[in-house]
PDB file of N, CA and C in Angstrom:
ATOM      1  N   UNK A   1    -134.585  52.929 -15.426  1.00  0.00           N
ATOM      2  CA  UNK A   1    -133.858  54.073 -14.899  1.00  0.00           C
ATOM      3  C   UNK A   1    -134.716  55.324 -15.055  1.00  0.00           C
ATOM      4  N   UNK A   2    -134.841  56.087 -14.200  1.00  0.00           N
ATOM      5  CA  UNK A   2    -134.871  57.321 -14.394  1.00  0.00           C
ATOM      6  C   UNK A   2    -134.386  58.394 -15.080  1.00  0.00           C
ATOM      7  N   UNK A   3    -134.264  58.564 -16.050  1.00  0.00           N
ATOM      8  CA  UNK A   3    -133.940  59.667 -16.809  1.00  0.00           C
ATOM      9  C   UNK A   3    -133.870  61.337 -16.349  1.00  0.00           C
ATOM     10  N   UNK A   4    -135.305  61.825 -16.011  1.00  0.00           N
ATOM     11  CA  UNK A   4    -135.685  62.810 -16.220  1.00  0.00           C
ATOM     12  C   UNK A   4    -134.493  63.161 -14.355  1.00  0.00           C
ATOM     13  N   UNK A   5    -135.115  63.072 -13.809  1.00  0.00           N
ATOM     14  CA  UNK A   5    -134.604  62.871 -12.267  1.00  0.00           C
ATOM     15  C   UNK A   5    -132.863  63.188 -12.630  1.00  0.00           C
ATOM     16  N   UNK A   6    -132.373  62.405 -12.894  1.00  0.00           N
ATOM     17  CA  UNK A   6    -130.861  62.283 -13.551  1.00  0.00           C
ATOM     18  C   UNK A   6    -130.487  63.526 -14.296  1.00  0.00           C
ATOM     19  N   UNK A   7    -131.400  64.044 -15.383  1.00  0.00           N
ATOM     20  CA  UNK A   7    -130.789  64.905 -16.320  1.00  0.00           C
ATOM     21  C   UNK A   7    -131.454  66.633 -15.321  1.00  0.00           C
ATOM     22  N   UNK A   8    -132.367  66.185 -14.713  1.00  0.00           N
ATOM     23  CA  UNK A   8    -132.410  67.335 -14.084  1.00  0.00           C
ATOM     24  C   UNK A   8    -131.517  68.224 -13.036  1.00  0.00           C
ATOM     25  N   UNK A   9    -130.460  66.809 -12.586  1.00  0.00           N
ATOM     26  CA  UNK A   9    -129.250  67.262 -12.063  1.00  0.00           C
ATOM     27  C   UNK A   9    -128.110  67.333 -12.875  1.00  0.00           C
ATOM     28  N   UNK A  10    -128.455  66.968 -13.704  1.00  0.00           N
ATOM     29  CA  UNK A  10    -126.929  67.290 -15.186  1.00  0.00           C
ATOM     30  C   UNK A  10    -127.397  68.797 -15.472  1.00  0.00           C
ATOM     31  N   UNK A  11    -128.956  69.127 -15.420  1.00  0.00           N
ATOM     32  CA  UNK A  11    -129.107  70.616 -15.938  1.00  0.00           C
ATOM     33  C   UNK A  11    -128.514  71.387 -15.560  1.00  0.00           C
ATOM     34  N   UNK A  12    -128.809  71.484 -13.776  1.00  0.00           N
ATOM     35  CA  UNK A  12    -128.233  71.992 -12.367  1.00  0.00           C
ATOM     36  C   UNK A  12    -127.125  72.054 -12.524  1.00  0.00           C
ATOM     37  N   UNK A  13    -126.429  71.044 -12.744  1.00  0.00           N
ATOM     38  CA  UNK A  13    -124.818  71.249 -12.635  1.00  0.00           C
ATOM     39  C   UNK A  13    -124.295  72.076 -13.984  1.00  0.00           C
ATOM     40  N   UNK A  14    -124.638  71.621 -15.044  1.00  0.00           N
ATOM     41  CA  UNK A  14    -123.816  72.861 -16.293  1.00  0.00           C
ATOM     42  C   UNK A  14    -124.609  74.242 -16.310  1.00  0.00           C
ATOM     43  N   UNK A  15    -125.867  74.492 -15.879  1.00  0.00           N
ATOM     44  CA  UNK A  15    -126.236  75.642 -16.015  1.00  0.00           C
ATOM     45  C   UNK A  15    -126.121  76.695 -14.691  1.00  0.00           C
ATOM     46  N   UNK A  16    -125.540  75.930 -13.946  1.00  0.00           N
ATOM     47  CA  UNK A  16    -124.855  77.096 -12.077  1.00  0.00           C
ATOM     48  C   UNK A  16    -126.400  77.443 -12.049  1.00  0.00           C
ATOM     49  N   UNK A  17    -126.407  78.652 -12.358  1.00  0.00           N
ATOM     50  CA  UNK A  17    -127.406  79.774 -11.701  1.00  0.00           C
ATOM     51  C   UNK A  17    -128.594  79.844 -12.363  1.00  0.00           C
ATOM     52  N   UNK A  18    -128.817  79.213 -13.939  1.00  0.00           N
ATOM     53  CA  UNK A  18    -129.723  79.751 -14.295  1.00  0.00           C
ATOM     54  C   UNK A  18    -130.602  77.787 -14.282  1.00  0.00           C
ATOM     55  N   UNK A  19    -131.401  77.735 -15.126  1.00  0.00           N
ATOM     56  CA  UNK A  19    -132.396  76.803 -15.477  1.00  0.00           C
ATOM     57  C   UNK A  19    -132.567  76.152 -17.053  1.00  0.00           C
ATOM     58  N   UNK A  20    -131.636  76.614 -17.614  1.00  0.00           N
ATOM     59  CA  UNK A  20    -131.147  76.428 -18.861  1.00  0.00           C
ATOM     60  C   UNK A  20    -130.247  76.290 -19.557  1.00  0.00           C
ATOM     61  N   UNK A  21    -129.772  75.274 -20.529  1.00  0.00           N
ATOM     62  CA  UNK A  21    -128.529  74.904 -20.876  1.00  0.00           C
ATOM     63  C   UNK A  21    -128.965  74.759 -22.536  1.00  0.00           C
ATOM     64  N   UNK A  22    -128.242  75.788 -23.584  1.00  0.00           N
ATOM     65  CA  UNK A  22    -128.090  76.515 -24.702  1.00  0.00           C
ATOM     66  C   UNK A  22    -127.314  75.437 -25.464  1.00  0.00           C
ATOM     67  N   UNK A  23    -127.777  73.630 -25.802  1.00  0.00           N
ATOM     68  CA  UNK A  23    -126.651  73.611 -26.599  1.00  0.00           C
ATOM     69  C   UNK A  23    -127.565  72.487 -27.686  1.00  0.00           C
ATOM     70  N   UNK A  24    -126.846  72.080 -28.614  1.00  0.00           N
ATOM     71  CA  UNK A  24    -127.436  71.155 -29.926  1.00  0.00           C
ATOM     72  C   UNK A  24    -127.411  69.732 -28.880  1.00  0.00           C
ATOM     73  N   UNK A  25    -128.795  69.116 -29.085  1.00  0.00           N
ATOM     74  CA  UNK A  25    -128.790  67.442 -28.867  1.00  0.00           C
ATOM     75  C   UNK A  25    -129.216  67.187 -30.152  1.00  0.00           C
ATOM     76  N   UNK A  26    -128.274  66.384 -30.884  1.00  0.00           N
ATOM     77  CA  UNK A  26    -128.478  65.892 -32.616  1.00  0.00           C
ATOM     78  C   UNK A  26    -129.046  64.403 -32.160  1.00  0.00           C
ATOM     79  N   UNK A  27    -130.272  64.352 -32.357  1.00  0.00           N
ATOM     80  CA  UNK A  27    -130.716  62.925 -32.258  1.00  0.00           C
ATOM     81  C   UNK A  27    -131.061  62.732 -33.788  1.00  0.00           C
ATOM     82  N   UNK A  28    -131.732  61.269 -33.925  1.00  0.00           N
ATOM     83  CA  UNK A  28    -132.043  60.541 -35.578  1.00  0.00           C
ATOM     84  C   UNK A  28    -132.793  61.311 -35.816  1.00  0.00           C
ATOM     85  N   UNK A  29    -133.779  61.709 -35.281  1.00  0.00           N
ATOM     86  CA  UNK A  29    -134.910  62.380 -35.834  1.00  0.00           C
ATOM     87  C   UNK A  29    -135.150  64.474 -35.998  1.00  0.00           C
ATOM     88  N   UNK A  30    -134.762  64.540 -34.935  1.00  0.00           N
ATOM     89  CA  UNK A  30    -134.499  66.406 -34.583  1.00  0.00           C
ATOM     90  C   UNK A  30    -133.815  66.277 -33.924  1.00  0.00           C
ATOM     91  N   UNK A  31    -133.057  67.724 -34.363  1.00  0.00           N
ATOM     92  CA  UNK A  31    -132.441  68.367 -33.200  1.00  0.00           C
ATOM     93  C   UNK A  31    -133.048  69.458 -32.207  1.00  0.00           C
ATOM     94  N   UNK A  32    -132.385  69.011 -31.120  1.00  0.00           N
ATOM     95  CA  UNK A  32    -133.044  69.880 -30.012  1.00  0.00           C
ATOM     96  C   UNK A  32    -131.995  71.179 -29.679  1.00  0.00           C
ATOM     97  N   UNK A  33    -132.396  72.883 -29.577  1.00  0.00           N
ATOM     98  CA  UNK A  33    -131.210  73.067 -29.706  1.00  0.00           C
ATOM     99  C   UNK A  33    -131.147  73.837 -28.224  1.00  0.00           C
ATOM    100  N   UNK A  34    -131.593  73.625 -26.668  1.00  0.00           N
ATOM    101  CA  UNK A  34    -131.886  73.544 -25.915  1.00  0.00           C
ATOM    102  C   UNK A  34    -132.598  73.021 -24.470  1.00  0.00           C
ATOM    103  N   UNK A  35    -132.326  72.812 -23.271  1.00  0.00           N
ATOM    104  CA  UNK A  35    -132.881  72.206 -22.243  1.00  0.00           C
ATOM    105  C   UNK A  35    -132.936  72.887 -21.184  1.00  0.00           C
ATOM    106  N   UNK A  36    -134.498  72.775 -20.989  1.00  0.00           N
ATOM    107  CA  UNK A  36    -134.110  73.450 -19.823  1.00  0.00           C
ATOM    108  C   UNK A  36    -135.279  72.899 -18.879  1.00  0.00           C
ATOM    109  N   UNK A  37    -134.759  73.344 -17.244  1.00  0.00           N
ATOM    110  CA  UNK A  37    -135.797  72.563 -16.117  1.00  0.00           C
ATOM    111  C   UNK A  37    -136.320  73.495 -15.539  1.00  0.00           C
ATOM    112  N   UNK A  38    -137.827  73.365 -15.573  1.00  0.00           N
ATOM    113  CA  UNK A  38    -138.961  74.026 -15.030  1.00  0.00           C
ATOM    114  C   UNK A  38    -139.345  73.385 -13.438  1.00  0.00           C
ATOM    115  N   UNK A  39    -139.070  74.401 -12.428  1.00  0.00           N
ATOM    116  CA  UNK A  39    -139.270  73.863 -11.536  1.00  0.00           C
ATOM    117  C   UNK A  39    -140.801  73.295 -11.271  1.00  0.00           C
ATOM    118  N   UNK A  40    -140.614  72.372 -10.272  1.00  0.00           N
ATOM    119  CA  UNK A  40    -140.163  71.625  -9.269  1.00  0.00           C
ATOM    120  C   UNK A  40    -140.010  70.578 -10.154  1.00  0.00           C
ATOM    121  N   UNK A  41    -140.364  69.787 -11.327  1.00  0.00           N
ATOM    122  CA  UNK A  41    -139.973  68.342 -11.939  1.00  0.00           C
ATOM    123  C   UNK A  41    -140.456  68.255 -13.413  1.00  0.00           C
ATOM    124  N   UNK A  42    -139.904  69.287 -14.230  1.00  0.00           N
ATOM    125  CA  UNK A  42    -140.249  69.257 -15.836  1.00  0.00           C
ATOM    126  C   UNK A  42    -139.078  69.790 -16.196  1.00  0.00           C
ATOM    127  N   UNK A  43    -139.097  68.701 -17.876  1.00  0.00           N
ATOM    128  CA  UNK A  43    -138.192  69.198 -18.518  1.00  0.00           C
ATOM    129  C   UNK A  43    -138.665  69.517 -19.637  1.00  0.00           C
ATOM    130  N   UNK A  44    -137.897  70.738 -20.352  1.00  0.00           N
ATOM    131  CA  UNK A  44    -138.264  70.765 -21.624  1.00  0.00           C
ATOM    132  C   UNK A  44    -137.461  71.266 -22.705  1.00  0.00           C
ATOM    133  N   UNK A  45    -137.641  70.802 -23.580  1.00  0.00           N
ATOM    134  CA  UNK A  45    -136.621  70.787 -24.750  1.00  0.00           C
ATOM    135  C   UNK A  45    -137.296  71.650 -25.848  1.00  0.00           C
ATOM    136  N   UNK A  46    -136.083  72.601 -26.251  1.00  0.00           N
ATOM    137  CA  UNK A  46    -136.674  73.692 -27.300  1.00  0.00           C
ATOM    138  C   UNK A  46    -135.771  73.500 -29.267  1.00  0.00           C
ATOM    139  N   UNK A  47    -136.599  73.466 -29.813  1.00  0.00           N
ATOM    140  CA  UNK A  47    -136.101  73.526 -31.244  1.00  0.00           C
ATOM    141  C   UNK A  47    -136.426  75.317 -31.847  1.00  0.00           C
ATOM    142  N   UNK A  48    -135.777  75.915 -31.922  1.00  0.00           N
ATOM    143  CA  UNK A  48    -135.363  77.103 -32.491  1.00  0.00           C
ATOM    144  C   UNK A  48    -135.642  77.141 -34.136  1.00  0.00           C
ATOM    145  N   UNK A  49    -136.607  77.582 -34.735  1.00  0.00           N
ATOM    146  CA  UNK A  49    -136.932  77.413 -36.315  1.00  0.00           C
ATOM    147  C   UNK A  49    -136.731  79.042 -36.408  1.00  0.00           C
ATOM    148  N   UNK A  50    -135.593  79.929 -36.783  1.00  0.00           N
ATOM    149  CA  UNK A  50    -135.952  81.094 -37.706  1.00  0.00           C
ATOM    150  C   UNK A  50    -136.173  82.116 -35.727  1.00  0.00           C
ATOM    151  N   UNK A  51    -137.712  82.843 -36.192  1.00  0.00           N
ATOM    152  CA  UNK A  51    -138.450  83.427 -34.581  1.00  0.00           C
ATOM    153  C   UNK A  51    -138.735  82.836 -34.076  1.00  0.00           C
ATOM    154  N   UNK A  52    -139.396  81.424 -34.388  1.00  0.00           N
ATOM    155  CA  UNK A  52    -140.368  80.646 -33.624  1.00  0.00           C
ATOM    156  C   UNK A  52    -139.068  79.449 -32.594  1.00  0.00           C
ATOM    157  N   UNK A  53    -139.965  79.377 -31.233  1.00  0.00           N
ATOM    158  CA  UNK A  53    -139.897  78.602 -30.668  1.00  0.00           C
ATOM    159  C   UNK A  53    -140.437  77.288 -30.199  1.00  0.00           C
ATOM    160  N   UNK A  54    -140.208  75.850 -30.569  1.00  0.00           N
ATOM    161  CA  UNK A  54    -141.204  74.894 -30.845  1.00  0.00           C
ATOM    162  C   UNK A  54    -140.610  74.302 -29.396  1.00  0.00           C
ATOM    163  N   UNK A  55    -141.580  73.771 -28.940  1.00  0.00           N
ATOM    164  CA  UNK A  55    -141.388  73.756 -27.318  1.00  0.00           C
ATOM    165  C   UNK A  55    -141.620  71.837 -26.895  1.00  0.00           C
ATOM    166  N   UNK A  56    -140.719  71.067 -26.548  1.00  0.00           N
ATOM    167  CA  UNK A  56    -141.392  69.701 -26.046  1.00  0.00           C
ATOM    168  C   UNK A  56    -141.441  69.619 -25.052  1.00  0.00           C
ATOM    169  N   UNK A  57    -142.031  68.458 -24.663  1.00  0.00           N
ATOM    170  CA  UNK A  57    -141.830  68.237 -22.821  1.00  0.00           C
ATOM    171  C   UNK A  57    -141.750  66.811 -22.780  1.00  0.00           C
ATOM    172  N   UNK A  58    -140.729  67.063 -22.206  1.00  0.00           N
ATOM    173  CA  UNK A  58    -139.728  65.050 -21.811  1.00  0.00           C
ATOM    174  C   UNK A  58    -140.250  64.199 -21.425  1.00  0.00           C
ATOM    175  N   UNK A  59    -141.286  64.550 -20.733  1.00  0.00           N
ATOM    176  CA  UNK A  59    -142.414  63.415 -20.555  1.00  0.00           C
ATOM    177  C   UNK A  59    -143.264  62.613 -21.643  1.00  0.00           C
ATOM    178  N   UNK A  60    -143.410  63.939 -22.464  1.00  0.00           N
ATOM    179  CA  UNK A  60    -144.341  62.901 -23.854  1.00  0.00           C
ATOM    180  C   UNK A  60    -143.382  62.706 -24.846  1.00  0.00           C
ATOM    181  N   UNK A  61    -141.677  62.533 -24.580  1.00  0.00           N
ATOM    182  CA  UNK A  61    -141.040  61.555 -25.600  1.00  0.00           C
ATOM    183  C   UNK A  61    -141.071  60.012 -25.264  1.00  0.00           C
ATOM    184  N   UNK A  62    -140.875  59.703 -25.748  1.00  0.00           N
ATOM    185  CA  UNK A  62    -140.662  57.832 -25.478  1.00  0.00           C
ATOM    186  C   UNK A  62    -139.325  57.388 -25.089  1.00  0.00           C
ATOM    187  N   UNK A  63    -139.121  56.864 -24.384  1.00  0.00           N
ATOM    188  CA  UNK A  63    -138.420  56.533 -23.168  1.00  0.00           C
ATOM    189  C   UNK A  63    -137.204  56.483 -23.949  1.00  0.00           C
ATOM    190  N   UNK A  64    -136.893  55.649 -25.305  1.00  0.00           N
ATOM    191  CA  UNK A  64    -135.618  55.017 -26.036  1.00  0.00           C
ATOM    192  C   UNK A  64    -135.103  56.854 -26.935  1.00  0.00           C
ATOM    193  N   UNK A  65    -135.879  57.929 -26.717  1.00  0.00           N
ATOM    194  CA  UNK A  65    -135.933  59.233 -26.666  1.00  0.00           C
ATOM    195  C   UNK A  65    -135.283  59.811 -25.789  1.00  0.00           C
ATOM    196  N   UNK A  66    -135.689  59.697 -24.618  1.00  0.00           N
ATOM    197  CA  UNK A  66    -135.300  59.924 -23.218  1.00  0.00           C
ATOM    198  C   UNK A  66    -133.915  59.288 -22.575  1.00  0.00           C
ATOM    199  N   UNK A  67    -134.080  58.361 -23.047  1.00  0.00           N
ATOM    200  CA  UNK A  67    -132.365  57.395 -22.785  1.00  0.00           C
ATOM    201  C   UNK A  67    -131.058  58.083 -23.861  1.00  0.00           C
ATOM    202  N   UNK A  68    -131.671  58.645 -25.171  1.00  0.00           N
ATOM    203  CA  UNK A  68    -131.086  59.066 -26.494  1.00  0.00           C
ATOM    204  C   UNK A  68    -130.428  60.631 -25.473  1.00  0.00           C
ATOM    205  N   UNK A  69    -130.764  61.138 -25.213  1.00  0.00           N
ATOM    206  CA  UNK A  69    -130.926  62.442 -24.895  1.00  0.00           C
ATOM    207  C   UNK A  69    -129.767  62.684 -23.633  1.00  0.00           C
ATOM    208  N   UNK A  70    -130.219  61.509 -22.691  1.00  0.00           N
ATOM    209  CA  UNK A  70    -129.698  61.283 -21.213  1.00  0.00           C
ATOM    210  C   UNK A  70    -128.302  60.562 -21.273  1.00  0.00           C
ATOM    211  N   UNK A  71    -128.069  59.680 -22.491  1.00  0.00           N
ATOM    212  CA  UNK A  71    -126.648  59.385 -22.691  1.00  0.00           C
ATOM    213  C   UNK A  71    -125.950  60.209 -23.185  1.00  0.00           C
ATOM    214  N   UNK A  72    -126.438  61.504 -24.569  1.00  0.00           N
ATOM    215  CA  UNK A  72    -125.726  62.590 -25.093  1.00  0.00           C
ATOM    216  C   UNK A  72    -125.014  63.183 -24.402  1.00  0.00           C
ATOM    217  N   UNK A  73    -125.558  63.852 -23.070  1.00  0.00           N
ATOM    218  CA  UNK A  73    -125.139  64.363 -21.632  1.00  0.00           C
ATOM    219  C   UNK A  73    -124.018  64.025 -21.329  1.00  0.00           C
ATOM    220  N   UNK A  74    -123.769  62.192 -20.651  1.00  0.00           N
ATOM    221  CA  UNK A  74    -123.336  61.774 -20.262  1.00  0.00           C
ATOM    222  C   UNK A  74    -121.984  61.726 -20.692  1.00  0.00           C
ATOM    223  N   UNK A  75    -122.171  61.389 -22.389  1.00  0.00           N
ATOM    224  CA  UNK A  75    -120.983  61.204 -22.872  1.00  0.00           C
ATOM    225  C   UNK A  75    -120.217  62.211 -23.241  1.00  0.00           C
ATOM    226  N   UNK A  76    -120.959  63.387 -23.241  1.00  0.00           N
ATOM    227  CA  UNK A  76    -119.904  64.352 -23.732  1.00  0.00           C
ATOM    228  C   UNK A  76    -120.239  65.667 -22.907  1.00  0.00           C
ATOM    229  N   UNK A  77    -120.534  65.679 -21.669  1.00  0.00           N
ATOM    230  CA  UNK A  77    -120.442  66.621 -20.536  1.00  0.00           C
ATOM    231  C   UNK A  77    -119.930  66.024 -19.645  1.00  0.00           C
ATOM    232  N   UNK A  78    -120.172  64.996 -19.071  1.00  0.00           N
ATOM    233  CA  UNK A  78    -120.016  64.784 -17.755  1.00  0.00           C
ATOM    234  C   UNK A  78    -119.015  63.497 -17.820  1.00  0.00           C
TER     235      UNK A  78
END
């Protein structure tokens, strides 16, 4: 499955107007406490420490990461 493709229209849909959606994904390992989609086909996920902003990109998580993330969505937004 496609993940990224998928959650880039879950972004679209809870964030209307903007490109970013402000909320906690509690996975095993970190929490992410933001998502947001960089046009035309990136995603990226922000962890908030204090000032600093620690920045990932959905592509270099591992897929059972990517599925973790893409069901959170599912189950409790949409």
């Amino acid at each position: 499955m496609d993940y990224k493709s998928s959650l880039i229209k879950i972004i679209k849909y809870l964030a209307i107007d903007l490109n970013e959606v402000v909320v906690d994904i509690p996975l095993e390992e970190i929490k992410f406490n933001s998502i947001e989609w960089v046009k035309p086909n990136r995603i990226n996920l922000h962890v908030f420490i204090d000032d600093l902003d620690v920045e990932y990109n959905f592509d270099d998580l591992d897929k059972l990461t990517q599925k973790e993330i893409y069901l959170f969505f599912i189950k409790n937004y949409l």
